[in-house]
PDB file of N, CA and C in Angstrom:
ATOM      1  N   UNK A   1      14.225 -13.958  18.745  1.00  0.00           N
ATOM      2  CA  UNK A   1      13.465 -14.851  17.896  1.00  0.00           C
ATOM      3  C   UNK A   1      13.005 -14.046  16.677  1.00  0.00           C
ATOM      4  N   UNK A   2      13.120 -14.818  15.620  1.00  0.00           N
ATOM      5  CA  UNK A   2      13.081 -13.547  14.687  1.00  0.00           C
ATOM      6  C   UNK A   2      11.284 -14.017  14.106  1.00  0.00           C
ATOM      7  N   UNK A   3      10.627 -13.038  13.452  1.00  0.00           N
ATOM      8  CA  UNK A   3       9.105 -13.852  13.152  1.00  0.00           C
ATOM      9  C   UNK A   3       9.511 -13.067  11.456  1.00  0.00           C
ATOM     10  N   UNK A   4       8.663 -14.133  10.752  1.00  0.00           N
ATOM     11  CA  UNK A   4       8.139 -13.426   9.468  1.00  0.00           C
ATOM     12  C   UNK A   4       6.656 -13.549   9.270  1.00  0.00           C
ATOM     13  N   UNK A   5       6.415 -12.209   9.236  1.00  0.00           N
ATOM     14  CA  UNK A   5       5.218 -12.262   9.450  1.00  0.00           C
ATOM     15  C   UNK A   5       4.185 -10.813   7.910  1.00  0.00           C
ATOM     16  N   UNK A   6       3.375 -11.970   7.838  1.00  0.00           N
ATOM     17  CA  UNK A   6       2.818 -12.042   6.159  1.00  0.00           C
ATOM     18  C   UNK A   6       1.275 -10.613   6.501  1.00  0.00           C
ATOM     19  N   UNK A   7       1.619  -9.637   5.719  1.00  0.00           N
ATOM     20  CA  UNK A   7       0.799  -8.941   5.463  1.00  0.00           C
ATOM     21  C   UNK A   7      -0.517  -9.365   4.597  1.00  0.00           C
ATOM     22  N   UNK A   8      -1.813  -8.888   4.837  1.00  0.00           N
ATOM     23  CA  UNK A   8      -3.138  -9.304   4.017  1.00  0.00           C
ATOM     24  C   UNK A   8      -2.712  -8.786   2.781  1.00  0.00           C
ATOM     25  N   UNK A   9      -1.924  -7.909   2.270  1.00  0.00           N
ATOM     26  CA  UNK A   9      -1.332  -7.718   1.146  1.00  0.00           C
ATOM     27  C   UNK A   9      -0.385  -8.407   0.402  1.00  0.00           C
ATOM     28  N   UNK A  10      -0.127  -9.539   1.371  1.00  0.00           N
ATOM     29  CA  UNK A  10       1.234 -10.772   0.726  1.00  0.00           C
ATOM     30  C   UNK A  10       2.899 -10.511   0.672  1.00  0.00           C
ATOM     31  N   UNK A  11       2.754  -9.117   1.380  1.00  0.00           N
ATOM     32  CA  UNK A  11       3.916  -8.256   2.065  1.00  0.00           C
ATOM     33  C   UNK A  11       4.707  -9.054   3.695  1.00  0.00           C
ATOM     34  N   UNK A  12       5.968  -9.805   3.021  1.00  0.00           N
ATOM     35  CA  UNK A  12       6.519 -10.601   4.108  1.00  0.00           C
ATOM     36  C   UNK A  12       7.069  -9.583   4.728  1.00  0.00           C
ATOM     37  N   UNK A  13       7.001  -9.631   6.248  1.00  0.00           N
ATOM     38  CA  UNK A  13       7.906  -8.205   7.092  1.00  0.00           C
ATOM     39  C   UNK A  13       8.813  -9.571   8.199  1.00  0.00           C
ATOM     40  N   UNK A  14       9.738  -8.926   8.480  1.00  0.00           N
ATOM     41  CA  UNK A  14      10.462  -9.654   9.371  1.00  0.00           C
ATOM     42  C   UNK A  14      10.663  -8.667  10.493  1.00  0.00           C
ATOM     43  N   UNK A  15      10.064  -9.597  11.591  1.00  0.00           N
ATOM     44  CA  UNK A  15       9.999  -9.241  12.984  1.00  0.00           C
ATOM     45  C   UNK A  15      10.868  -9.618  13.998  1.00  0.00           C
ATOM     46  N   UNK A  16      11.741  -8.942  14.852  1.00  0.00           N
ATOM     47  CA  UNK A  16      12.525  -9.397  16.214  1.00  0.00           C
ATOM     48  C   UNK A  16      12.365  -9.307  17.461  1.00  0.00           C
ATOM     49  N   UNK A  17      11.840 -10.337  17.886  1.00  0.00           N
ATOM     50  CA  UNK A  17      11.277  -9.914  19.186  1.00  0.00           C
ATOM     51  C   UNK A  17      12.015 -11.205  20.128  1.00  0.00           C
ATOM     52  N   UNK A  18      11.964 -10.531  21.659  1.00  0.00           N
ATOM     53  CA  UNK A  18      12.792 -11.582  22.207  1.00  0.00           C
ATOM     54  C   UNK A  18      12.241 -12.902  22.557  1.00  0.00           C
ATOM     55  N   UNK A  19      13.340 -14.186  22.849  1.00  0.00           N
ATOM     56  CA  UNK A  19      12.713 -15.200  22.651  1.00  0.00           C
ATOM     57  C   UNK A  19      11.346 -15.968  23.633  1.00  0.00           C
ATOM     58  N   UNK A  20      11.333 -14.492  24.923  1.00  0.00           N
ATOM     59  CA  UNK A  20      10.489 -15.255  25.571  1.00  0.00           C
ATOM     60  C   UNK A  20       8.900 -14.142  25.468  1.00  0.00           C
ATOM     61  N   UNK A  21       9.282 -13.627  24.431  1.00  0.00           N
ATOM     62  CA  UNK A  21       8.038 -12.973  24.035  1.00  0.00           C
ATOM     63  C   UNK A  21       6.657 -13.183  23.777  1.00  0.00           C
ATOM     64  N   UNK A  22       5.775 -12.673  23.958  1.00  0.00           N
ATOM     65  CA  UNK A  22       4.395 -13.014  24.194  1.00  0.00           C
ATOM     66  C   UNK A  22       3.711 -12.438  22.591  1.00  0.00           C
ATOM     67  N   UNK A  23       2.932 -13.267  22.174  1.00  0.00           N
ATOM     68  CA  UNK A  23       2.293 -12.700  21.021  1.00  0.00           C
ATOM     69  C   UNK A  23       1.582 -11.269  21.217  1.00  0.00           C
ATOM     70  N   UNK A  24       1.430 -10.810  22.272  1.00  0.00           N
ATOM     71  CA  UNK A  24       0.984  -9.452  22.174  1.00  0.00           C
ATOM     72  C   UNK A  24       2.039  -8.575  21.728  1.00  0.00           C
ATOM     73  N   UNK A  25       3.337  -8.781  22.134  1.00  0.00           N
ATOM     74  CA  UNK A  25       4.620  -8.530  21.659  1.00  0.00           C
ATOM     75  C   UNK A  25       4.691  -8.089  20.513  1.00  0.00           C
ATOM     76  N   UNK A  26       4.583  -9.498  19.943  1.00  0.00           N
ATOM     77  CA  UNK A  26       5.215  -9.412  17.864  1.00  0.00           C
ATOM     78  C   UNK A  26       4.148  -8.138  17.356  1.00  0.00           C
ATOM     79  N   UNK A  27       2.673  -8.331  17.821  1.00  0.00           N
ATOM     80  CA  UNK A  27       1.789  -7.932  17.556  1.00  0.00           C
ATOM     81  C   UNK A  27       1.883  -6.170  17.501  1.00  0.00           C
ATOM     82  N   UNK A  28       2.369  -5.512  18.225  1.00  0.00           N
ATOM     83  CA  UNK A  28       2.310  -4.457  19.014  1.00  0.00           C
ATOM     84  C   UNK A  28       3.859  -3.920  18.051  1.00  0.00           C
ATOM     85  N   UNK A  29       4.585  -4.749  17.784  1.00  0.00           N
ATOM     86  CA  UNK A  29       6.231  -4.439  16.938  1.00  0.00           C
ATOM     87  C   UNK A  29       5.314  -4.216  15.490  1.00  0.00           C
ATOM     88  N   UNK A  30       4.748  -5.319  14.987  1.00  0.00           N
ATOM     89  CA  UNK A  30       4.340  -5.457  13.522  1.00  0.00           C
ATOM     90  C   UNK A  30       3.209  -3.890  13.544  1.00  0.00           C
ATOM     91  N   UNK A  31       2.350  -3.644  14.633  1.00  0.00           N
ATOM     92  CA  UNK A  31       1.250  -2.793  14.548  1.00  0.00           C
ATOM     93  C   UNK A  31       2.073  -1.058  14.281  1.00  0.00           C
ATOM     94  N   UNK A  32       3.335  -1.417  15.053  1.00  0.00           N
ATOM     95  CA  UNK A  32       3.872  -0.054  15.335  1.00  0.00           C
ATOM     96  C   UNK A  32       4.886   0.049  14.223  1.00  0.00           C
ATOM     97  N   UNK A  33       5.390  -1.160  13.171  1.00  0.00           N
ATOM     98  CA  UNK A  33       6.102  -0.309  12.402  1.00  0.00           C
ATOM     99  C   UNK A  33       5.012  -0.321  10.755  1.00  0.00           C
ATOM    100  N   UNK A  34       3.606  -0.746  10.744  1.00  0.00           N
ATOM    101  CA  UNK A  34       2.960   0.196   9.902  1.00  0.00           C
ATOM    102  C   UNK A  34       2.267   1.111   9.715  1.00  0.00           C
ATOM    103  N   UNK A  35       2.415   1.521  11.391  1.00  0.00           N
ATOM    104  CA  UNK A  35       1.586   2.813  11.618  1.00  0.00           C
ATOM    105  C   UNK A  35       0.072   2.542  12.059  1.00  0.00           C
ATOM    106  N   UNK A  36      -0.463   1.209  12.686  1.00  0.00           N
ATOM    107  CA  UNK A  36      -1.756   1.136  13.270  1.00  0.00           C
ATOM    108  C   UNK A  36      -1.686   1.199  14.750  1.00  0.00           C
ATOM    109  N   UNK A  37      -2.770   2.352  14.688  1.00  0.00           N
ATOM    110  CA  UNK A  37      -3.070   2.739  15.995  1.00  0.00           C
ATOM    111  C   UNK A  37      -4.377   1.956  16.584  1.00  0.00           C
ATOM    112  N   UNK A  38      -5.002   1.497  15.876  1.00  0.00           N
ATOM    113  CA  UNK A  38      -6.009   0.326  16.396  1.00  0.00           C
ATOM    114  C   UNK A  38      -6.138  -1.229  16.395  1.00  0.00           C
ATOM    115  N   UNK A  39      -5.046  -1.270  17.030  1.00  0.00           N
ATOM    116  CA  UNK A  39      -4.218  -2.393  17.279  1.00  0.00           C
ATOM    117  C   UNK A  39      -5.688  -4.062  17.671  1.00  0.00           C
ATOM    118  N   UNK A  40      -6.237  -3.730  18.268  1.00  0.00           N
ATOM    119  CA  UNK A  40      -7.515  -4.447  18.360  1.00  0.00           C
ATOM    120  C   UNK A  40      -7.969  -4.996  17.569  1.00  0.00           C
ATOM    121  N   UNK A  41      -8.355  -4.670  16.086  1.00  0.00           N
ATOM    122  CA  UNK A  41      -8.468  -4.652  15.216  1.00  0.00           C
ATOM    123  C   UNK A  41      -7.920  -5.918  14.114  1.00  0.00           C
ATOM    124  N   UNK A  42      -6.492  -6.035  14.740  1.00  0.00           N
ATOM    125  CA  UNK A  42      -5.879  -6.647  14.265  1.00  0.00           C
ATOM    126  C   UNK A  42      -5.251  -8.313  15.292  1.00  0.00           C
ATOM    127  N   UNK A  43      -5.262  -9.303  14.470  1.00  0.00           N
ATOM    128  CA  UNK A  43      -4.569 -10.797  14.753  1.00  0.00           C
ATOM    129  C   UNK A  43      -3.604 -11.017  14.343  1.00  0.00           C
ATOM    130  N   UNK A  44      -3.084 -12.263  14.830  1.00  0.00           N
ATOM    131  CA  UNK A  44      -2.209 -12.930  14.302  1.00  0.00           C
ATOM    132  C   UNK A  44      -2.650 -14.248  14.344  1.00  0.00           C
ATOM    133  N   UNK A  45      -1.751 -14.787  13.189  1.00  0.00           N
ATOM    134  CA  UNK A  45      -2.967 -16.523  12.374  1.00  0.00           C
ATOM    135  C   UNK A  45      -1.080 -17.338  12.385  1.00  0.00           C
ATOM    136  N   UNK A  46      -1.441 -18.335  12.826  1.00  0.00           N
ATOM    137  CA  UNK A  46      -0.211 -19.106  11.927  1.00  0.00           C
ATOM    138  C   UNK A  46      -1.292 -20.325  12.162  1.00  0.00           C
ATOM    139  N   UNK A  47      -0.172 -21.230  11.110  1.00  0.00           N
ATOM    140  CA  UNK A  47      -1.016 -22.689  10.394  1.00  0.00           C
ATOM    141  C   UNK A  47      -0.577 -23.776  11.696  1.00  0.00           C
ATOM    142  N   UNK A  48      -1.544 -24.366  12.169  1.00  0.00           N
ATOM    143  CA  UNK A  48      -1.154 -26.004  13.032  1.00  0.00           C
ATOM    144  C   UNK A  48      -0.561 -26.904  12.355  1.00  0.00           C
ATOM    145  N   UNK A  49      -0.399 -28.107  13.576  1.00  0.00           N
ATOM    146  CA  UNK A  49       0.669 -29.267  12.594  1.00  0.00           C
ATOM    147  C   UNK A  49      -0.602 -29.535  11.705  1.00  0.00           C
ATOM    148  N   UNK A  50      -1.608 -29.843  12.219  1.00  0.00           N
ATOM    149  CA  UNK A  50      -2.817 -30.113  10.822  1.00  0.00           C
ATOM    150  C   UNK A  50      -2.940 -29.357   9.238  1.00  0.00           C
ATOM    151  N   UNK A  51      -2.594 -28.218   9.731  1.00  0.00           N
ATOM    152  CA  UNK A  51      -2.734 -27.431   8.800  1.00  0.00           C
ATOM    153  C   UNK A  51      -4.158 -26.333   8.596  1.00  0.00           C
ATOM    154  N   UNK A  52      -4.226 -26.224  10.147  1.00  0.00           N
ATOM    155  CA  UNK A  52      -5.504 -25.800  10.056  1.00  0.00           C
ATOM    156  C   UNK A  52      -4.871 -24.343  10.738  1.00  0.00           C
ATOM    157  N   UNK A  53      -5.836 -23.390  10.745  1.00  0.00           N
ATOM    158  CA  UNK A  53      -5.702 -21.687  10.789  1.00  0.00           C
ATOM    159  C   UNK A  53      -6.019 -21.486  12.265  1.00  0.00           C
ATOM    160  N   UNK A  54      -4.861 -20.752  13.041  1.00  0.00           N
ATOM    161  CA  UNK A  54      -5.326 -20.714  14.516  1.00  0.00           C
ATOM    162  C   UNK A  54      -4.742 -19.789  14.496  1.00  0.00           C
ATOM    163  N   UNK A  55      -5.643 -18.659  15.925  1.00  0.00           N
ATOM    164  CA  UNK A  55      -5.022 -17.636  16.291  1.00  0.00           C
ATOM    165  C   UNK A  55      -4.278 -17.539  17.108  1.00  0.00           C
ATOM    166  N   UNK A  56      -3.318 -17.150  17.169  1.00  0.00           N
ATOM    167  CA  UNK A  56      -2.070 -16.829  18.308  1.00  0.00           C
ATOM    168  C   UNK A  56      -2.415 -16.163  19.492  1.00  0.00           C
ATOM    169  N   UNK A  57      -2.660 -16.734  20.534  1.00  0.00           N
ATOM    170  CA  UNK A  57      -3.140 -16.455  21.980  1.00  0.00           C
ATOM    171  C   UNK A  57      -2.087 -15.258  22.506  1.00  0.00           C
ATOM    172  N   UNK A  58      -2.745 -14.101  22.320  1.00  0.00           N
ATOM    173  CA  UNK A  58      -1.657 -12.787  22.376  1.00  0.00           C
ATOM    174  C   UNK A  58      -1.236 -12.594  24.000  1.00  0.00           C
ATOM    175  N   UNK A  59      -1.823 -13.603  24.594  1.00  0.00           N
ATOM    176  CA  UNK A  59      -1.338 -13.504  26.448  1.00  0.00           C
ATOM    177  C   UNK A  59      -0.197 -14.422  26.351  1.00  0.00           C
ATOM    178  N   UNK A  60       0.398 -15.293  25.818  1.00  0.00           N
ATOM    179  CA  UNK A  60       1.190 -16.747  25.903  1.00  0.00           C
ATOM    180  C   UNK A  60       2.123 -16.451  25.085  1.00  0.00           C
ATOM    181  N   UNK A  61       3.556 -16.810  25.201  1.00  0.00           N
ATOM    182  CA  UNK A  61       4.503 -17.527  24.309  1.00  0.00           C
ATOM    183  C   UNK A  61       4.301 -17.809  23.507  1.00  0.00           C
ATOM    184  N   UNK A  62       5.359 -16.757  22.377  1.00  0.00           N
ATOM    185  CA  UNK A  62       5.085 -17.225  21.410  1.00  0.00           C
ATOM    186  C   UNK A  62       5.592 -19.031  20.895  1.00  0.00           C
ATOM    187  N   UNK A  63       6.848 -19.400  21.421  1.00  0.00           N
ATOM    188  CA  UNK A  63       7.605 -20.338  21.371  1.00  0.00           C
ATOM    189  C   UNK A  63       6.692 -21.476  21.934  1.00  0.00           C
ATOM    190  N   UNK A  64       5.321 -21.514  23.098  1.00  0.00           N
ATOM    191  CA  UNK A  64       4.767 -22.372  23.481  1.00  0.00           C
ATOM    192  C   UNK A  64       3.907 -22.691  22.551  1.00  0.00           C
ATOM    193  N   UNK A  65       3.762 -21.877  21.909  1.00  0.00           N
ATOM    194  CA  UNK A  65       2.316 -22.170  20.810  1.00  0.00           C
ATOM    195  C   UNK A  65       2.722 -22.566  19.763  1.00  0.00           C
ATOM    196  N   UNK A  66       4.024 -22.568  18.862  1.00  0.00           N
ATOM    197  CA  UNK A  66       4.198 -22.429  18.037  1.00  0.00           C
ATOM    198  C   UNK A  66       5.549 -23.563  17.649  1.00  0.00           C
ATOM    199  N   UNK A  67       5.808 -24.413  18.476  1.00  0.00           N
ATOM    200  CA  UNK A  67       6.605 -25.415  18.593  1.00  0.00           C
ATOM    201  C   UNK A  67       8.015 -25.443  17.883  1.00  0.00           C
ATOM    202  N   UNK A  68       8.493 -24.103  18.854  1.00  0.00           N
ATOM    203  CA  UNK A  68      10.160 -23.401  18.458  1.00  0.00           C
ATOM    204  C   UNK A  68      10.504 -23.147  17.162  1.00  0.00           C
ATOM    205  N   UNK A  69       9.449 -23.201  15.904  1.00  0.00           N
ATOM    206  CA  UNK A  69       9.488 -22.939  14.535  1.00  0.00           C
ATOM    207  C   UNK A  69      10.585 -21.863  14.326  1.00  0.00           C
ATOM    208  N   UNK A  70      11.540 -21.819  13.794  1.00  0.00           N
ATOM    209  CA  UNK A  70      12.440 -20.477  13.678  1.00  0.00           C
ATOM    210  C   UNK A  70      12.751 -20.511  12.162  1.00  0.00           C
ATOM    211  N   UNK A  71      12.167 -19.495  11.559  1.00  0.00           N
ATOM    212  CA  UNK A  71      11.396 -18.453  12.052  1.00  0.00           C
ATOM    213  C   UNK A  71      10.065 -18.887  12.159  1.00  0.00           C
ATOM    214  N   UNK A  72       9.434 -17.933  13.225  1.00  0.00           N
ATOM    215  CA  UNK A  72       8.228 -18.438  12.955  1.00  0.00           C
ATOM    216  C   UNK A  72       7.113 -17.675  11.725  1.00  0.00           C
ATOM    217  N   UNK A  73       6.472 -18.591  11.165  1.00  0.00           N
ATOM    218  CA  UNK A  73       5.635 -17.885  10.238  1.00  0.00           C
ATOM    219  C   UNK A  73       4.159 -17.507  10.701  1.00  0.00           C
ATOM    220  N   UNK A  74       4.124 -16.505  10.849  1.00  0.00           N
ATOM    221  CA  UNK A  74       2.568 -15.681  11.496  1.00  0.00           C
ATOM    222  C   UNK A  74       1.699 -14.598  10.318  1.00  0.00           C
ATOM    223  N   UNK A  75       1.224 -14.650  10.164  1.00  0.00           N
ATOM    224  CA  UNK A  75      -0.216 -13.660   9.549  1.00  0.00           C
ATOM    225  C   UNK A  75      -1.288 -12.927  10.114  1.00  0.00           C
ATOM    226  N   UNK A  76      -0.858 -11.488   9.463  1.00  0.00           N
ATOM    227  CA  UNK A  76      -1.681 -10.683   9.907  1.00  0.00           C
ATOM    228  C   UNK A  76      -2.884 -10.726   9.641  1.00  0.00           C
ATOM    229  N   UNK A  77      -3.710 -10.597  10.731  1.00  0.00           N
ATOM    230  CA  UNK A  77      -5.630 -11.029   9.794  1.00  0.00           C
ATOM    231  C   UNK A  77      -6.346  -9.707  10.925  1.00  0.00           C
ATOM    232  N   UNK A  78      -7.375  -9.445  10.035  1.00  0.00           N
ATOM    233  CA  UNK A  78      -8.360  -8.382  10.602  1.00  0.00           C
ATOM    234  C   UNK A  78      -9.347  -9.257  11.070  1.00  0.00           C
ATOM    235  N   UNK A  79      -9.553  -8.824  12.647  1.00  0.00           N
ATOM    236  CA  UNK A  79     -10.905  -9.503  13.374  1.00  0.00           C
ATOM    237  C   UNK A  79     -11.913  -8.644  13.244  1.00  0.00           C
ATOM    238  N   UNK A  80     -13.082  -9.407  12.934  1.00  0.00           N
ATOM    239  CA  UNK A  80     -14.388  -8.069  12.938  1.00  0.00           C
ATOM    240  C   UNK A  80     -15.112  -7.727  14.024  1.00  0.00           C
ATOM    241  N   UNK A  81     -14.742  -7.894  15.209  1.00  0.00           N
ATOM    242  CA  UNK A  81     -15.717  -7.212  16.205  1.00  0.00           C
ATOM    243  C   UNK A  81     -14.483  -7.010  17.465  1.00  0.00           C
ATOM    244  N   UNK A  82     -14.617  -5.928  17.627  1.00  0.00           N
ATOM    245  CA  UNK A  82     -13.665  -5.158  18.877  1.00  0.00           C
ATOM    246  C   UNK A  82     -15.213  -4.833  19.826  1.00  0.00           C
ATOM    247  N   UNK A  83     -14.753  -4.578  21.066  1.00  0.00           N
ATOM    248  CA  UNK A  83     -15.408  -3.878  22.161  1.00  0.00           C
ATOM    249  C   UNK A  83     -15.187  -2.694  21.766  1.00  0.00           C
ATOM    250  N   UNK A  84     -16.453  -1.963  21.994  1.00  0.00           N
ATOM    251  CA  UNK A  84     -16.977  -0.685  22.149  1.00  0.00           C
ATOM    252  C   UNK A  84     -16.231  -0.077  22.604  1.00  0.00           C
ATOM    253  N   UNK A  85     -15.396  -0.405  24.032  1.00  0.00           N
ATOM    254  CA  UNK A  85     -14.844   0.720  24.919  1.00  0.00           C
ATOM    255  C   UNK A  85     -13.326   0.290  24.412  1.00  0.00           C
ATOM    256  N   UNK A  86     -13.246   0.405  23.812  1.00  0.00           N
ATOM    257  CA  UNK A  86     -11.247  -0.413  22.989  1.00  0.00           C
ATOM    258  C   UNK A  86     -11.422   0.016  21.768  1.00  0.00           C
ATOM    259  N   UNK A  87     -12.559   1.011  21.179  1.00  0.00           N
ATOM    260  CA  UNK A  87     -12.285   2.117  20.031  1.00  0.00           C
ATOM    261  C   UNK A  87     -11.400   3.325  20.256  1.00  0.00           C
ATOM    262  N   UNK A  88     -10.264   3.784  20.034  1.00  0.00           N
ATOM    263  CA  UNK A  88      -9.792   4.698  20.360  1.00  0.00           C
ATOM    264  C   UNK A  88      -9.969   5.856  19.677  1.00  0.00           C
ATOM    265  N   UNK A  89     -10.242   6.076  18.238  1.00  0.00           N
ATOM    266  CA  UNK A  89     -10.546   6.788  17.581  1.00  0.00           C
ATOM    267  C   UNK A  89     -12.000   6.909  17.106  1.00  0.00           C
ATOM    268  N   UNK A  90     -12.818   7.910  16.943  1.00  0.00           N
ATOM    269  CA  UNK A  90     -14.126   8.001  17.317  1.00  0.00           C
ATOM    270  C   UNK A  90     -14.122   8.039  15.276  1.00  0.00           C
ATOM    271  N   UNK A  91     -14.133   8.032  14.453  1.00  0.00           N
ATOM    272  CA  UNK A  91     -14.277   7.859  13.517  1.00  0.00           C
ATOM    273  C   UNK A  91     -13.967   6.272  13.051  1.00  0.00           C
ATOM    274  N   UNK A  92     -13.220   5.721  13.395  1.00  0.00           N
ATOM    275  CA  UNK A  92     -13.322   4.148  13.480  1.00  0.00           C
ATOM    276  C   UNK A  92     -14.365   3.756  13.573  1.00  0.00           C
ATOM    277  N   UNK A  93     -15.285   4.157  14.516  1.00  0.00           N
ATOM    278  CA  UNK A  93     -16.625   3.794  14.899  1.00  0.00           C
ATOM    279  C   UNK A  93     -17.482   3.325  13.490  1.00  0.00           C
ATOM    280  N   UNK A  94     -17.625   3.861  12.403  1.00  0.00           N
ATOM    281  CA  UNK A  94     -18.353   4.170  10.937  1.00  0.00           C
ATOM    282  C   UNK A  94     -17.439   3.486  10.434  1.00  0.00           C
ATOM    283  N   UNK A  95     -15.834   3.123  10.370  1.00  0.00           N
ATOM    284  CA  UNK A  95     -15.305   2.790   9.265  1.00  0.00           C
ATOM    285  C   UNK A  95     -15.684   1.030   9.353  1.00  0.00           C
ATOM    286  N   UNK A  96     -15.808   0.582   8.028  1.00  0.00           N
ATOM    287  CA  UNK A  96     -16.096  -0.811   7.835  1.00  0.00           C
ATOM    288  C   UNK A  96     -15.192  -1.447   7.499  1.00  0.00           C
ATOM    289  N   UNK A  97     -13.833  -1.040   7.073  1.00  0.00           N
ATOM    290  CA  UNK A  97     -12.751  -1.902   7.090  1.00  0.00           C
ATOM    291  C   UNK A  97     -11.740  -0.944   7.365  1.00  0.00           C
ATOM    292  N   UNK A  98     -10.966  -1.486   8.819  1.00  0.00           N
ATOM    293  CA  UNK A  98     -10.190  -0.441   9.111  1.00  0.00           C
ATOM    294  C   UNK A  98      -8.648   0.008   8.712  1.00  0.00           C
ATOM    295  N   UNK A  99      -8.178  -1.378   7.222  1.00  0.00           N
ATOM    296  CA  UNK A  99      -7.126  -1.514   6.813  1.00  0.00           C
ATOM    297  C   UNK A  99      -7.136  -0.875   5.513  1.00  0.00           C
ATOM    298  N   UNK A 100      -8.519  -0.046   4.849  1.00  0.00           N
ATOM    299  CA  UNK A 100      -8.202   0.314   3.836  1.00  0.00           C
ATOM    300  C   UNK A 100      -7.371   1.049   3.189  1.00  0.00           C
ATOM    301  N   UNK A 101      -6.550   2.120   4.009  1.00  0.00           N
ATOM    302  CA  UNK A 101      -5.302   2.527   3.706  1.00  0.00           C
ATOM    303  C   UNK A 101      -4.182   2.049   3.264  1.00  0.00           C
ATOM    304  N   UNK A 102      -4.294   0.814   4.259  1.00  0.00           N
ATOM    305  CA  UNK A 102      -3.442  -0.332   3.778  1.00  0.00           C
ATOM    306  C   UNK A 102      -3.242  -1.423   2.744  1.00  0.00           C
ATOM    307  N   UNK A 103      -4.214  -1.470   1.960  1.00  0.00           N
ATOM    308  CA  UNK A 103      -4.592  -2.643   1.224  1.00  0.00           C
ATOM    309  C   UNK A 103      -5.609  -2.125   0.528  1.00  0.00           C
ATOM    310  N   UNK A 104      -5.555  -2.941  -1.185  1.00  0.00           N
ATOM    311  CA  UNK A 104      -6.103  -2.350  -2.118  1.00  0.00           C
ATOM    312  C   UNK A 104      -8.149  -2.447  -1.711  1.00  0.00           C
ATOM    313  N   UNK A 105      -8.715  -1.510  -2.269  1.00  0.00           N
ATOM    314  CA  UNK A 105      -9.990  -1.728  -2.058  1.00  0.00           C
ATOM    315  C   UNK A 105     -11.289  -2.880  -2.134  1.00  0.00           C
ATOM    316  N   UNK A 106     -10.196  -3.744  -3.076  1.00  0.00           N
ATOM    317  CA  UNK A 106     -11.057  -4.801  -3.288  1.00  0.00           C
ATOM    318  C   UNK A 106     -10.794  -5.814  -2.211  1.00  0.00           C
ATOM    319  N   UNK A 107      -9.805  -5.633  -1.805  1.00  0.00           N
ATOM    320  CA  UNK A 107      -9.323  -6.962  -0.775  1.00  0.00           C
ATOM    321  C   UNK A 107     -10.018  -7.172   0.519  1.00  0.00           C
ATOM    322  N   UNK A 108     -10.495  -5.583   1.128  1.00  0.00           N
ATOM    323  CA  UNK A 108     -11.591  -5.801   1.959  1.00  0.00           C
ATOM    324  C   UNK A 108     -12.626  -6.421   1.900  1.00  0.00           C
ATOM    325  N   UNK A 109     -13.480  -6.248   0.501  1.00  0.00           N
ATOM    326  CA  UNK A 109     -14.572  -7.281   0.233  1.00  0.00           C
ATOM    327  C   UNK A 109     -13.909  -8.424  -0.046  1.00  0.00           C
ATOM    328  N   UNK A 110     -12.904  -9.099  -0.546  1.00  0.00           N
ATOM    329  CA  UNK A 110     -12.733 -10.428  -0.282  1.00  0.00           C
ATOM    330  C   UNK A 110     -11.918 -10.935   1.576  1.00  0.00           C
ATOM    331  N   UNK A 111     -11.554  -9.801   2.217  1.00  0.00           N
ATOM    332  CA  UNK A 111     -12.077 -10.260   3.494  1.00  0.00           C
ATOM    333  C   UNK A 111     -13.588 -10.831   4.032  1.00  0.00           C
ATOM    334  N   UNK A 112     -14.267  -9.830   3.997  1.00  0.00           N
ATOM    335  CA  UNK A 112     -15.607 -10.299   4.059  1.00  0.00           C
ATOM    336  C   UNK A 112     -16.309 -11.936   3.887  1.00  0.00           C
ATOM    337  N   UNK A 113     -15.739 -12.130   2.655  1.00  0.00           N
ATOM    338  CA  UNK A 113     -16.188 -12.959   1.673  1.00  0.00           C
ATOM    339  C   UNK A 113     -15.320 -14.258   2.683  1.00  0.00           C
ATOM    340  N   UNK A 114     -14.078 -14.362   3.074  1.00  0.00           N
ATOM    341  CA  UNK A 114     -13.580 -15.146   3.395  1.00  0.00           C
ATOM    342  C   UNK A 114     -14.182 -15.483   5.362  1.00  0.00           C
ATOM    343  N   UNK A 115     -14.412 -14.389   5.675  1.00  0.00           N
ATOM    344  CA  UNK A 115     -15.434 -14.474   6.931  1.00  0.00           C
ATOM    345  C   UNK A 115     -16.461 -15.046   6.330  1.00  0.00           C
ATOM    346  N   UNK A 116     -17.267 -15.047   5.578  1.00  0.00           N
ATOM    347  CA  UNK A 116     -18.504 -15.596   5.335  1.00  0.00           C
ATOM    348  C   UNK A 116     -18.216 -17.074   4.926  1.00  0.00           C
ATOM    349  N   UNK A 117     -17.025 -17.673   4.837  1.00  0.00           N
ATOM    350  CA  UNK A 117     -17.145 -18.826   3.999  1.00  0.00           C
ATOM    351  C   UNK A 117     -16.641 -19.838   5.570  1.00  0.00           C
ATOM    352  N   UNK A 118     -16.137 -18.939   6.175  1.00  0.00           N
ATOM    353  CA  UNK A 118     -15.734 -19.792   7.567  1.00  0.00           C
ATOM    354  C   UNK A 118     -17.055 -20.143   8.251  1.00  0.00           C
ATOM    355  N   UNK A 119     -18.005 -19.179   8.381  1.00  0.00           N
ATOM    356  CA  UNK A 119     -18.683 -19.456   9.242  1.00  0.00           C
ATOM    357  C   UNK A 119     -20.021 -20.646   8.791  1.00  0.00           C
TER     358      UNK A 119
END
């Protein structure tokens, strides 16, 4: 099953994972070929038939959730609160956005900004 799946940077990556794969799957392919080791950290979003923003249940099929879409279209999104004991790196602990390597500096504060407008 092939996924394309959209970086917070607007960076489309194309993912292959097999078809009876579990979103922890894609998740764990996409985490490992940009080099994140704090995988927790990170979601996956695709759009409902509504058109509304849901997260991809990383225990389940991807194909059950996602109504055999090929490809499917998924987005990477940063969640803000991990468990304490699922920090692996002890400097993570202090960092406030853990994608800044990844993505330009301003985009973290308009993460923020886009958490604040959901809630």
């Amino acid at each position: 099953m092939l996924c394309h799946v959209t970086r917070p940077d607007a960076v489309v990556m194309e993912i292959e994972v097999d078809a009876k794969a579990n979103g922890e799957d894609c998740l764990n392919k996409v985490c490992r070929k940009l080099g994140i080791i704090e995988v927790d950290y990170f979601g996956l979003q695709f759009s409902g038939s509504k058109g509304e923003n849901l997260w991809l249940n990383l225990r389940n099929r991807i194909s059950q959730q996602m109504d055999n879409q090929t490809p499917c279209r998924l987005r990477l999104r940063v969640k803000f609160f991990v468990e304490p004991h699922l920090i692996l790196q002890e400097q993570t602990s202090t960092v406030v956005c853990p994608v800044v390597t990844l993505l330009p500096v301003g985009y973290c504060r308009s993460l923020c900004y886009e958490r604040q407008q959901e809630m």
